[in-house]
N, C-alpha and C. Protein backbone atom coordinates (compact mmCIF):
# COMPACT_ATOMS: atom_id res chain seq x y z
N UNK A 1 3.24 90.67 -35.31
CA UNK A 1 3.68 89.66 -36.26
C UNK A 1 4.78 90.25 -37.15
N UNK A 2 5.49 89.36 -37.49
CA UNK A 2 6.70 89.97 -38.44
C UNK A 2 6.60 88.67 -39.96
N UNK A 3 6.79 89.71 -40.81
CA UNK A 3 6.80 88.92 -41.74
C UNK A 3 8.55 88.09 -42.34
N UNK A 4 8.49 87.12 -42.67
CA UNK A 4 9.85 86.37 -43.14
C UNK A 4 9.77 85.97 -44.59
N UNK A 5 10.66 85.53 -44.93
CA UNK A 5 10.92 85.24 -46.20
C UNK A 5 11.70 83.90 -46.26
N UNK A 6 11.44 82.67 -46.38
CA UNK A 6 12.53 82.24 -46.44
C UNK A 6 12.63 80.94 -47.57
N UNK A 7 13.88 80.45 -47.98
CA UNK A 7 14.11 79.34 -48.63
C UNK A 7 14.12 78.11 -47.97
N UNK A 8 13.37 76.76 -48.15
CA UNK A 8 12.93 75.55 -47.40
C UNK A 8 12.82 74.40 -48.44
N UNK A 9 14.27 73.57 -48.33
CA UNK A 9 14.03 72.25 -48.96
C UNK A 9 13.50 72.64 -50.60
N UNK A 10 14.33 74.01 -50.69
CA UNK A 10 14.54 74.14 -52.61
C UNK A 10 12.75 75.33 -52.56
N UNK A 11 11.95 75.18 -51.63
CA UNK A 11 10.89 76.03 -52.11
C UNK A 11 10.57 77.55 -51.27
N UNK A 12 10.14 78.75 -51.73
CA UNK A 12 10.13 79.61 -51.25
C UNK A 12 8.83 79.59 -50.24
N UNK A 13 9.36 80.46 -49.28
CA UNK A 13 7.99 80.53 -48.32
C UNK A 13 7.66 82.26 -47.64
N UNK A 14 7.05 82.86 -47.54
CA UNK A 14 6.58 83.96 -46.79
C UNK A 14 5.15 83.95 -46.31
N UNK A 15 5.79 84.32 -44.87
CA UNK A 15 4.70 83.71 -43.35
C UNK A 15 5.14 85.07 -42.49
N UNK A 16 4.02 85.16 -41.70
CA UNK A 16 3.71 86.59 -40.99
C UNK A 16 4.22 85.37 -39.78
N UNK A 17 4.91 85.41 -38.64
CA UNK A 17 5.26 84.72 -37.20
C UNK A 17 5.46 85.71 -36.16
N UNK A 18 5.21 85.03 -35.21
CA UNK A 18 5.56 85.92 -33.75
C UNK A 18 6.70 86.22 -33.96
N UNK A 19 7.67 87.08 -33.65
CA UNK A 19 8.96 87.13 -33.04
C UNK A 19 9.67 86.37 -32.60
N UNK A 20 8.53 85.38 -31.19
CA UNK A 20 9.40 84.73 -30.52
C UNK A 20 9.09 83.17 -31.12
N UNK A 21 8.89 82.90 -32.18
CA UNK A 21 8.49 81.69 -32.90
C UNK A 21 9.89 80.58 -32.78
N UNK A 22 10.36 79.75 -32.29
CA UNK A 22 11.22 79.39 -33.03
C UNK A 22 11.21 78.36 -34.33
N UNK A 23 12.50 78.55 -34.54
CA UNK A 23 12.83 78.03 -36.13
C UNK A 23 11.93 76.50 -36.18
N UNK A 24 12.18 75.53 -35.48
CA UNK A 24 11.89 74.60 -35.34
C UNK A 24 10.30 74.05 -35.25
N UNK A 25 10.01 75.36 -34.92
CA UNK A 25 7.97 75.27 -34.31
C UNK A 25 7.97 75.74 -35.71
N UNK A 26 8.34 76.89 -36.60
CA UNK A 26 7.85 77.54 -37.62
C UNK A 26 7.51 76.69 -38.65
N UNK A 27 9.14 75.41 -38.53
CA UNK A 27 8.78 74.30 -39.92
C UNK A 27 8.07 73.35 -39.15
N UNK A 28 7.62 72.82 -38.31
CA UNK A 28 7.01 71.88 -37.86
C UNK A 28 5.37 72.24 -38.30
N UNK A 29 5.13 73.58 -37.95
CA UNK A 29 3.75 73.96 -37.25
C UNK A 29 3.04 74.77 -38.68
N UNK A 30 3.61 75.51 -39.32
CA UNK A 30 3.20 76.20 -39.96
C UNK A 30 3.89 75.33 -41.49
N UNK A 31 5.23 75.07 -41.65
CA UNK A 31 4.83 74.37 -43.08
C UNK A 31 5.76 72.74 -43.28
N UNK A 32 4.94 72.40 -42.18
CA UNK A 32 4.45 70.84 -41.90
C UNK A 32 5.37 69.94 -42.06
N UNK A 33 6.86 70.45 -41.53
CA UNK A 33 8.24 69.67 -41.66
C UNK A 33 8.46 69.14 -40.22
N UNK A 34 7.91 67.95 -40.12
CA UNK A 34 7.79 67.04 -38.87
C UNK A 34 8.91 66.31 -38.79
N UNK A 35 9.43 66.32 -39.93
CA UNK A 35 10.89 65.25 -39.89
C UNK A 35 11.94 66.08 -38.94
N UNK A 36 11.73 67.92 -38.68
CA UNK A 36 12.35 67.99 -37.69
C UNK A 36 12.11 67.81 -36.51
N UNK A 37 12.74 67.10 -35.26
CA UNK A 37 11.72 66.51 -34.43
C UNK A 37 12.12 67.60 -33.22
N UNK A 38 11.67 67.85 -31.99
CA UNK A 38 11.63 68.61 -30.90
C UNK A 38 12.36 67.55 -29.43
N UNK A 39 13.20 67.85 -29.25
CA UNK A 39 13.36 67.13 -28.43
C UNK A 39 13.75 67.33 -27.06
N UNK A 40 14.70 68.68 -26.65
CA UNK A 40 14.84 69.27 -25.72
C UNK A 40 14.57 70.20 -25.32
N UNK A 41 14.44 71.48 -26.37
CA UNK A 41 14.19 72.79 -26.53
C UNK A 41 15.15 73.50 -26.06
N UNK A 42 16.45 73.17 -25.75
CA UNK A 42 17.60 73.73 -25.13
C UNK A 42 18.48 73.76 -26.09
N UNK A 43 18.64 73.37 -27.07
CA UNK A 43 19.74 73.22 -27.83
C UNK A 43 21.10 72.08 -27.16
N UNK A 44 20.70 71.04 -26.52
CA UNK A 44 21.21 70.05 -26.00
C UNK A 44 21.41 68.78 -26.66
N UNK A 45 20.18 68.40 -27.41
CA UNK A 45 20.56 66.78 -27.85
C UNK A 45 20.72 66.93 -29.43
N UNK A 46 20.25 67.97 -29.91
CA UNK A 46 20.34 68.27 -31.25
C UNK A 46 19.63 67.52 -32.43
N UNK A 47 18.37 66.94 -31.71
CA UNK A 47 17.29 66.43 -32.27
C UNK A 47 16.79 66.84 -33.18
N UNK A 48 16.93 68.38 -33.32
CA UNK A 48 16.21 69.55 -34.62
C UNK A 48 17.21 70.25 -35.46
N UNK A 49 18.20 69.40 -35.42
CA UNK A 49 19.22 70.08 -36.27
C UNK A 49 18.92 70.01 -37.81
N UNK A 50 19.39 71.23 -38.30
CA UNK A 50 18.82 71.29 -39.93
C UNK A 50 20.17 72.11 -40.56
N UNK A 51 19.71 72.08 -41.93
CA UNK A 51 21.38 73.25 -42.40
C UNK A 51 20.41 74.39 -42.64
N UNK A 52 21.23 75.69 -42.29
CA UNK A 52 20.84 76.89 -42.65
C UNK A 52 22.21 77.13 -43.62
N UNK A 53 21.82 78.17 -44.75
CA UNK A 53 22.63 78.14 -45.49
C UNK A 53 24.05 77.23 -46.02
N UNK A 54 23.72 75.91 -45.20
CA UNK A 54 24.49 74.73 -45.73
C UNK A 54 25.20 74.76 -44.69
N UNK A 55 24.53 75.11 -43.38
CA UNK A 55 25.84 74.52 -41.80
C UNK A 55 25.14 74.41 -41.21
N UNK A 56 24.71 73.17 -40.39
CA UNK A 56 24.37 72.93 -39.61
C UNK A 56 23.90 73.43 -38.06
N UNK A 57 22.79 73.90 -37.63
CA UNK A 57 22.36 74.78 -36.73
C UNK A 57 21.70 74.10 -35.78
N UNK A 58 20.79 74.37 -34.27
CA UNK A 58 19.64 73.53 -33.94
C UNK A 58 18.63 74.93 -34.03
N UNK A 59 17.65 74.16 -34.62
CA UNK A 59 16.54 74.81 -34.48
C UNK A 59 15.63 75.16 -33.54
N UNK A 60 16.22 74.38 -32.25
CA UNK A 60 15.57 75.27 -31.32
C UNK A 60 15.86 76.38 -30.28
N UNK A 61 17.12 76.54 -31.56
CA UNK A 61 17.75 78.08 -30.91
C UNK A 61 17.88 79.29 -31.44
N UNK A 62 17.34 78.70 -32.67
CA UNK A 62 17.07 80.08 -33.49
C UNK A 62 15.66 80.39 -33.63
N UNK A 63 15.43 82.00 -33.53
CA UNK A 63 13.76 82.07 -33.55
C UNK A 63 13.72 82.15 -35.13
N UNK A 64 12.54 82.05 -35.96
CA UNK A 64 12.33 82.13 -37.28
C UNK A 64 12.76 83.48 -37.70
N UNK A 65 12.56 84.48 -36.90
CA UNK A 65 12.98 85.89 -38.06
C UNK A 65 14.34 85.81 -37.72
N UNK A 66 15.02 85.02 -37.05
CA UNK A 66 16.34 85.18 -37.56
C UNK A 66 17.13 84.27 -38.69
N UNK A 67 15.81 83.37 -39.60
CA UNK A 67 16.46 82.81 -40.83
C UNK A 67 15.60 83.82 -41.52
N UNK A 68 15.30 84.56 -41.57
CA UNK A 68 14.82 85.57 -42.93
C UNK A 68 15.59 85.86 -43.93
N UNK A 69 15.46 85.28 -44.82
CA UNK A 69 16.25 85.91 -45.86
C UNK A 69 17.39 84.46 -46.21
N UNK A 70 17.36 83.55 -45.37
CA UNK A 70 18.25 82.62 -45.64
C UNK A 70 17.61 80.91 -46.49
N UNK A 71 18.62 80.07 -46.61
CA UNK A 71 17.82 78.78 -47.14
C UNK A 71 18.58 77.94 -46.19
N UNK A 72 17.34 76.95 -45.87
CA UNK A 72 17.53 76.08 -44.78
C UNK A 72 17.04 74.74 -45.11
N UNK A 73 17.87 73.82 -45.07
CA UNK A 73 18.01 72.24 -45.47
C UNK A 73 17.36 71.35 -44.28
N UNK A 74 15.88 70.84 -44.51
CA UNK A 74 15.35 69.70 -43.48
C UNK A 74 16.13 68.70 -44.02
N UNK A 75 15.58 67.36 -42.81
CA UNK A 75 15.93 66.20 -43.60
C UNK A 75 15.14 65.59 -44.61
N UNK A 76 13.73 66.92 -44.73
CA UNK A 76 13.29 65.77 -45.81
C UNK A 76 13.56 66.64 -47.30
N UNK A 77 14.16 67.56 -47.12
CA UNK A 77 14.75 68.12 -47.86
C UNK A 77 16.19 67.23 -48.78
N UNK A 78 16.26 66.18 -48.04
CA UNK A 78 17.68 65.92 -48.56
C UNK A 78 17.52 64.50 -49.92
N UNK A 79 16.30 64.33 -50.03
CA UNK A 79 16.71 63.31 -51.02
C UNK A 79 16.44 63.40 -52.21
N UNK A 80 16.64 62.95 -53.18
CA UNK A 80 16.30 63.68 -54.56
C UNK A 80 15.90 62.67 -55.25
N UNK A 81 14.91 63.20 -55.90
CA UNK A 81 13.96 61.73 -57.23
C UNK A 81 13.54 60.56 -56.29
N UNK A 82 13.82 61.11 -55.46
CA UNK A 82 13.07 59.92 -55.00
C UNK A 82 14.31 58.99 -53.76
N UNK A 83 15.13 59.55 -54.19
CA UNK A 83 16.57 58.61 -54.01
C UNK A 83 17.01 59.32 -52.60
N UNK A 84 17.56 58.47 -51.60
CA UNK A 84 17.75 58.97 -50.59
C UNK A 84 19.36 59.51 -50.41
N UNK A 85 19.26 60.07 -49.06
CA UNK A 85 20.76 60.97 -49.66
C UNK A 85 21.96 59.97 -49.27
N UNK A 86 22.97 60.03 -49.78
CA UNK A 86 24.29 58.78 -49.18
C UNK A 86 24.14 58.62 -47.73
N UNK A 87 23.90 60.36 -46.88
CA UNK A 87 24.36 60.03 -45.26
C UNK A 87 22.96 58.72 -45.06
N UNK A 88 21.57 59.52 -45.59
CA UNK A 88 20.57 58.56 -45.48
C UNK A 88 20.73 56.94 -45.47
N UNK A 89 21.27 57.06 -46.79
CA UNK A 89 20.89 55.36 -47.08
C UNK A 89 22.35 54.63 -46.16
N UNK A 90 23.50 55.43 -46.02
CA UNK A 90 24.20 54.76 -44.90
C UNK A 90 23.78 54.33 -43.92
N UNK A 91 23.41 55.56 -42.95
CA UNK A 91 22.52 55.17 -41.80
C UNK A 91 21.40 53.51 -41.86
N UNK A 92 20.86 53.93 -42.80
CA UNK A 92 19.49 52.76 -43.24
C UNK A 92 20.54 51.74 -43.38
N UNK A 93 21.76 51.17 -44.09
CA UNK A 93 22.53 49.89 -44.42
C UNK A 93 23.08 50.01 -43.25
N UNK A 94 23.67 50.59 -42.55
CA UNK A 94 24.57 50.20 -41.45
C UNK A 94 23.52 50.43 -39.80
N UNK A 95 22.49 50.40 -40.42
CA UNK A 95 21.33 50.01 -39.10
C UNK A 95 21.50 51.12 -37.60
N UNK A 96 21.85 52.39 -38.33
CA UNK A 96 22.48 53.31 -36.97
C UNK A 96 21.12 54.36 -36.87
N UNK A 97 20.07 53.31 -36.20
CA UNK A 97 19.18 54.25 -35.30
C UNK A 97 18.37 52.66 -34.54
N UNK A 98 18.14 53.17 -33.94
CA UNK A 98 16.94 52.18 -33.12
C UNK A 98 15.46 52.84 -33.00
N UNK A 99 15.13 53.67 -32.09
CA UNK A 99 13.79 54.55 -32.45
C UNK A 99 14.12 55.20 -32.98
N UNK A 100 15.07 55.97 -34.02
CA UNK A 100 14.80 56.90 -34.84
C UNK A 100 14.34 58.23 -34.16
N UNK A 101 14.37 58.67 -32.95
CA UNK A 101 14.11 60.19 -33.03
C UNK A 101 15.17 61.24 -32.70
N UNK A 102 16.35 60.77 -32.49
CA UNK A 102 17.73 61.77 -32.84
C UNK A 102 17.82 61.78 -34.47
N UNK A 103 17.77 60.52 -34.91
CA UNK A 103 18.12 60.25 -36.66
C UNK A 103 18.26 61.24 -37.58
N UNK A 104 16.96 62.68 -37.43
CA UNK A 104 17.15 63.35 -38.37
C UNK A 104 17.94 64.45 -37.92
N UNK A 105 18.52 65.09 -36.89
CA UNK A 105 19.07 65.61 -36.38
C UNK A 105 20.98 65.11 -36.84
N UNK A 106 20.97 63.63 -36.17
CA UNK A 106 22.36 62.91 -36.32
C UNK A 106 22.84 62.66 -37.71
N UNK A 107 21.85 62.60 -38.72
CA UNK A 107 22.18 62.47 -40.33
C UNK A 107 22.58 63.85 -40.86
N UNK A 108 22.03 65.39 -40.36
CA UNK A 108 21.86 66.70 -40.90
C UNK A 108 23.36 67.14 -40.05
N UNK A 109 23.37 66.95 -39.00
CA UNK A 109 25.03 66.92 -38.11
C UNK A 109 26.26 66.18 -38.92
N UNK A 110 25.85 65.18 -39.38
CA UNK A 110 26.63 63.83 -39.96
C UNK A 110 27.20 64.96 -41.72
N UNK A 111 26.38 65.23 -42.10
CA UNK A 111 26.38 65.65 -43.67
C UNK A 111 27.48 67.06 -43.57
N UNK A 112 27.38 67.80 -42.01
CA UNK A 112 28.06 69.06 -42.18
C UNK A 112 29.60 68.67 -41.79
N UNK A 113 29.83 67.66 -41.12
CA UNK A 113 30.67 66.97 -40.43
C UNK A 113 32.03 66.45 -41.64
N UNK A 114 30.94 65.68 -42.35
CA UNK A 114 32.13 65.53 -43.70
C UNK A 114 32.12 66.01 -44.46
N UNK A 115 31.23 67.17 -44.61
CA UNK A 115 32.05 68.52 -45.85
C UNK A 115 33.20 69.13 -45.26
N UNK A 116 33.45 69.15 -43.94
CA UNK A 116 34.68 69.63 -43.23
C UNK A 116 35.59 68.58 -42.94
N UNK A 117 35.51 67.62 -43.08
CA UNK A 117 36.31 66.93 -42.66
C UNK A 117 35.91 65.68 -43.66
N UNK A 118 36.47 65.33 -45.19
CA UNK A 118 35.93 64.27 -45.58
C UNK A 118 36.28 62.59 -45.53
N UNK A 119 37.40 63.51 -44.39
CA UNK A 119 38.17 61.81 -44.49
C UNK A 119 38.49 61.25 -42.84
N UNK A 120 37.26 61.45 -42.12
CA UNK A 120 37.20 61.68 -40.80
C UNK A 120 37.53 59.91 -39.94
N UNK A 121 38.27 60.31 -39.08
CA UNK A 121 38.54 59.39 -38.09
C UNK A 121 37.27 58.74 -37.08
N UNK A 122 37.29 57.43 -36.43
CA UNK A 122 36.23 57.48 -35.59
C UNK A 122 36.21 58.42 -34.21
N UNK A 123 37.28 58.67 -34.12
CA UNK A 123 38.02 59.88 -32.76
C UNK A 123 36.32 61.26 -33.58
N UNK A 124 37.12 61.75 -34.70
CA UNK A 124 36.68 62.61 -35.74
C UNK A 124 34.84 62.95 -35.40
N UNK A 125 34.66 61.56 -36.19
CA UNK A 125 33.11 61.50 -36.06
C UNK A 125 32.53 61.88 -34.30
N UNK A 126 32.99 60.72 -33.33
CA UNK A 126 32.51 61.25 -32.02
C UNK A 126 32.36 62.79 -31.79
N UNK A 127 33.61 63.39 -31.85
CA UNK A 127 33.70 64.16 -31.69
C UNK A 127 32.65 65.49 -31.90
N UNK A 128 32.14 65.30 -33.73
CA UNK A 128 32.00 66.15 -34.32
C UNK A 128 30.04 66.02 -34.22
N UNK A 129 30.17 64.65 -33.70
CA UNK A 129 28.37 64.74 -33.03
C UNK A 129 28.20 64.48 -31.49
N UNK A 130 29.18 65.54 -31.09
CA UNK A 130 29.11 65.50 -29.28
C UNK A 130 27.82 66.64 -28.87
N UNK A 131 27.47 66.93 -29.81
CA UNK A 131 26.24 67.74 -29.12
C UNK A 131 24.99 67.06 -30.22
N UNK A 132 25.19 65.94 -30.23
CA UNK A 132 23.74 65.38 -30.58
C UNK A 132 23.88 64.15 -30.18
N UNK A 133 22.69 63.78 -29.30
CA UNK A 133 22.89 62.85 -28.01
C UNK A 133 21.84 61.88 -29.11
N UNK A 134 21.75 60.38 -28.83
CA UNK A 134 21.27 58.88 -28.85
C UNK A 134 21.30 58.23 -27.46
N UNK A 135 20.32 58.09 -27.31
CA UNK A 135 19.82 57.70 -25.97
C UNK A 135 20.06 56.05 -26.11
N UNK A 136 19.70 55.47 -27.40
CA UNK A 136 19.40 54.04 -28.16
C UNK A 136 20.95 53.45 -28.17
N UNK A 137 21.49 53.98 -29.14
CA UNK A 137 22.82 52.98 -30.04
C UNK A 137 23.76 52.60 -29.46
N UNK A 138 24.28 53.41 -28.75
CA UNK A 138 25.61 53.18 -28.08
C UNK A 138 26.58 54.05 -29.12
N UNK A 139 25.96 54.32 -30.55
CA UNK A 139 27.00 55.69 -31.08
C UNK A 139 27.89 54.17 -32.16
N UNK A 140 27.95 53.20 -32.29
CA UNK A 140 28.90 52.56 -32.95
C UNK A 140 28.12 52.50 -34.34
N UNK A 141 27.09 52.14 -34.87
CA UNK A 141 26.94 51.88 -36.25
C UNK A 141 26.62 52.92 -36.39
N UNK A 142 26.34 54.42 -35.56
CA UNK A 142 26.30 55.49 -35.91
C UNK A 142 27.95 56.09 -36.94
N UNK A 143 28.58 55.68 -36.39
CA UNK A 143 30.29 55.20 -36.28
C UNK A 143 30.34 55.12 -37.67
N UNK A 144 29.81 54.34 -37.48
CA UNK A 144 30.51 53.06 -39.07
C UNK A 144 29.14 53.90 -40.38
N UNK A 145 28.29 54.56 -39.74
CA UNK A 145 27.19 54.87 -41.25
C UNK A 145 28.61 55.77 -41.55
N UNK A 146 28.85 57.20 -40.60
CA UNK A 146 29.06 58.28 -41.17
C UNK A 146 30.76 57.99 -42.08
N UNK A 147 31.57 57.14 -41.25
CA UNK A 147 32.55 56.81 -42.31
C UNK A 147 32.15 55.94 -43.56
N UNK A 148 31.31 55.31 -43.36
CA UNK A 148 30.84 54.84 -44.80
C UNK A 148 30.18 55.46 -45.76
N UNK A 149 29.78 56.64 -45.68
CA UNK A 149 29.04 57.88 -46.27
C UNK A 149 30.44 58.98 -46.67
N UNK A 150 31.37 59.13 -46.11
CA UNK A 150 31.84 59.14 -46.07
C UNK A 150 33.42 58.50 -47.15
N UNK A 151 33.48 57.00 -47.11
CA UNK A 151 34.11 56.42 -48.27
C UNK A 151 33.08 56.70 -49.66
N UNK A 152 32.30 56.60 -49.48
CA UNK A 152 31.38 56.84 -50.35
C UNK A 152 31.48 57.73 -51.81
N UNK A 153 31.41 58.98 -50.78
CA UNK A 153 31.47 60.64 -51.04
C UNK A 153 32.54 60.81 -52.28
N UNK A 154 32.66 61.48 -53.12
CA UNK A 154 33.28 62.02 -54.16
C UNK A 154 34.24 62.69 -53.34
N UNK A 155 35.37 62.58 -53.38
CA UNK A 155 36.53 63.95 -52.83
C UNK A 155 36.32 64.68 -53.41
N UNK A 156 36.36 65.97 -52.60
CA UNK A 156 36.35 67.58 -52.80
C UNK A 156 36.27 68.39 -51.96
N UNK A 157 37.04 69.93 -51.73
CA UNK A 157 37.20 70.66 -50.76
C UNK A 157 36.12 70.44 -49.93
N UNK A 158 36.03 70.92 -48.45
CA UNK A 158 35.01 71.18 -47.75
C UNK A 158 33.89 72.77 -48.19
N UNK A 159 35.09 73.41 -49.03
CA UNK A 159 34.39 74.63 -49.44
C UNK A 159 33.31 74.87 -50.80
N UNK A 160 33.53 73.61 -51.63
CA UNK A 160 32.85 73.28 -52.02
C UNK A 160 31.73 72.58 -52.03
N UNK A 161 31.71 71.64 -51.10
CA UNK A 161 30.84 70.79 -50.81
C UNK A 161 29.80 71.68 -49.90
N UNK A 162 30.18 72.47 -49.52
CA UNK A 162 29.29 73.80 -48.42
C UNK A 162 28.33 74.90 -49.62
N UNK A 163 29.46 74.99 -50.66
CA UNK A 163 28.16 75.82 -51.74
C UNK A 163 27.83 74.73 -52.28
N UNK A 164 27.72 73.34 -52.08
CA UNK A 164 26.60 72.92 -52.93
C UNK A 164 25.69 72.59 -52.14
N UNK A 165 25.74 72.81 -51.04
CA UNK A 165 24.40 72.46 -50.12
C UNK A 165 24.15 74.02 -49.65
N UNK A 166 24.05 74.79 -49.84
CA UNK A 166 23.26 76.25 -49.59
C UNK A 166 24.53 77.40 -49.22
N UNK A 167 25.58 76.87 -49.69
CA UNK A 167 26.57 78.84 -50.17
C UNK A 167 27.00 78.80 -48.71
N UNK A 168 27.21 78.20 -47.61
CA UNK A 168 28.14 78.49 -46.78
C UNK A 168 29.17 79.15 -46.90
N UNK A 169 29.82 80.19 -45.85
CA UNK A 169 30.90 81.07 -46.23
C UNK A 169 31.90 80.67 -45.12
């Protein structure tokens, strides 16, 4: 067993894990973050995508001792007071999920997408969630949440908007 350390949705955690644990089993299994969901285990549809230090990763490609020491953003990490986050409540107004089990993956992709790019094209958006697959939508009000989250958004560098979600470098 190896012990970790890590930062999760603002709270500290230290857990003894296998080695070969991955990231994704660690918050699911051990501290009960189901909102990341499992979907390929390949790092293919990007179903378990979460932010590690405020960029976007899949979690089922990293084993847990390799976030030791870091802070890592679920989706249920993302809303505050109660209040859901802009990419959130876009998604929810512009109706871009059908079953919902890419959703938390495509919203945590969506959020890293326009700190880099805040004034993104629909070319832009496709693009920038080509490795997180929807089996459901057809990808169009997926379209229309993230530019509307998007108009939304306060302008400001991408380098900023990266330290305010966990110090990206």
């Amino acid at each position: 067993m190896t012990r970790i350390t890590v930062k999760v949705d603002g709270s500290s955690f230290t857990d003894e894990v296998e080695p070969r644990t991955l990231l994704v089993l660690y918050l699911r299994e051990q501290l009960g973050k189901t909102g990341t969901v499992v979907g390929c285990d390949t790092g293919n549809c990007g179903a378990c995508t979460v932010h590690l230090d405020g960029r976007s990763v899949k979690s089922c490609s990293l084993l847990a001792v390799q976030a030791d020491g870091h802070e890592i953003t679920t989706i249920e990490g993302l809303a505050t007071n109660g209040e859901l986050h802009p990419m959130q409540q876009a998604f929810h107004e512009n109706h871009a999920l059908q079953c919902g089990y890419c959703t938390p993956g495509m919203i945590m992709q969506s959020i890293d997408l326009i700190a880099d790019n805040p004034n993104p094209s629909d070319e832009d958006i496709r693009h920038g969630l080509e490795g997180n697959l929807c089996r459901c939508t057809g990808y169009q009000n997926i379209v229309k949440a993230v530019q509307a989250a998007a108009a939304a958004a306060p302008a400001a560098p991408a380098a900023a908007q990266h330290s305010a979600v966990g110090g990206a470098q």
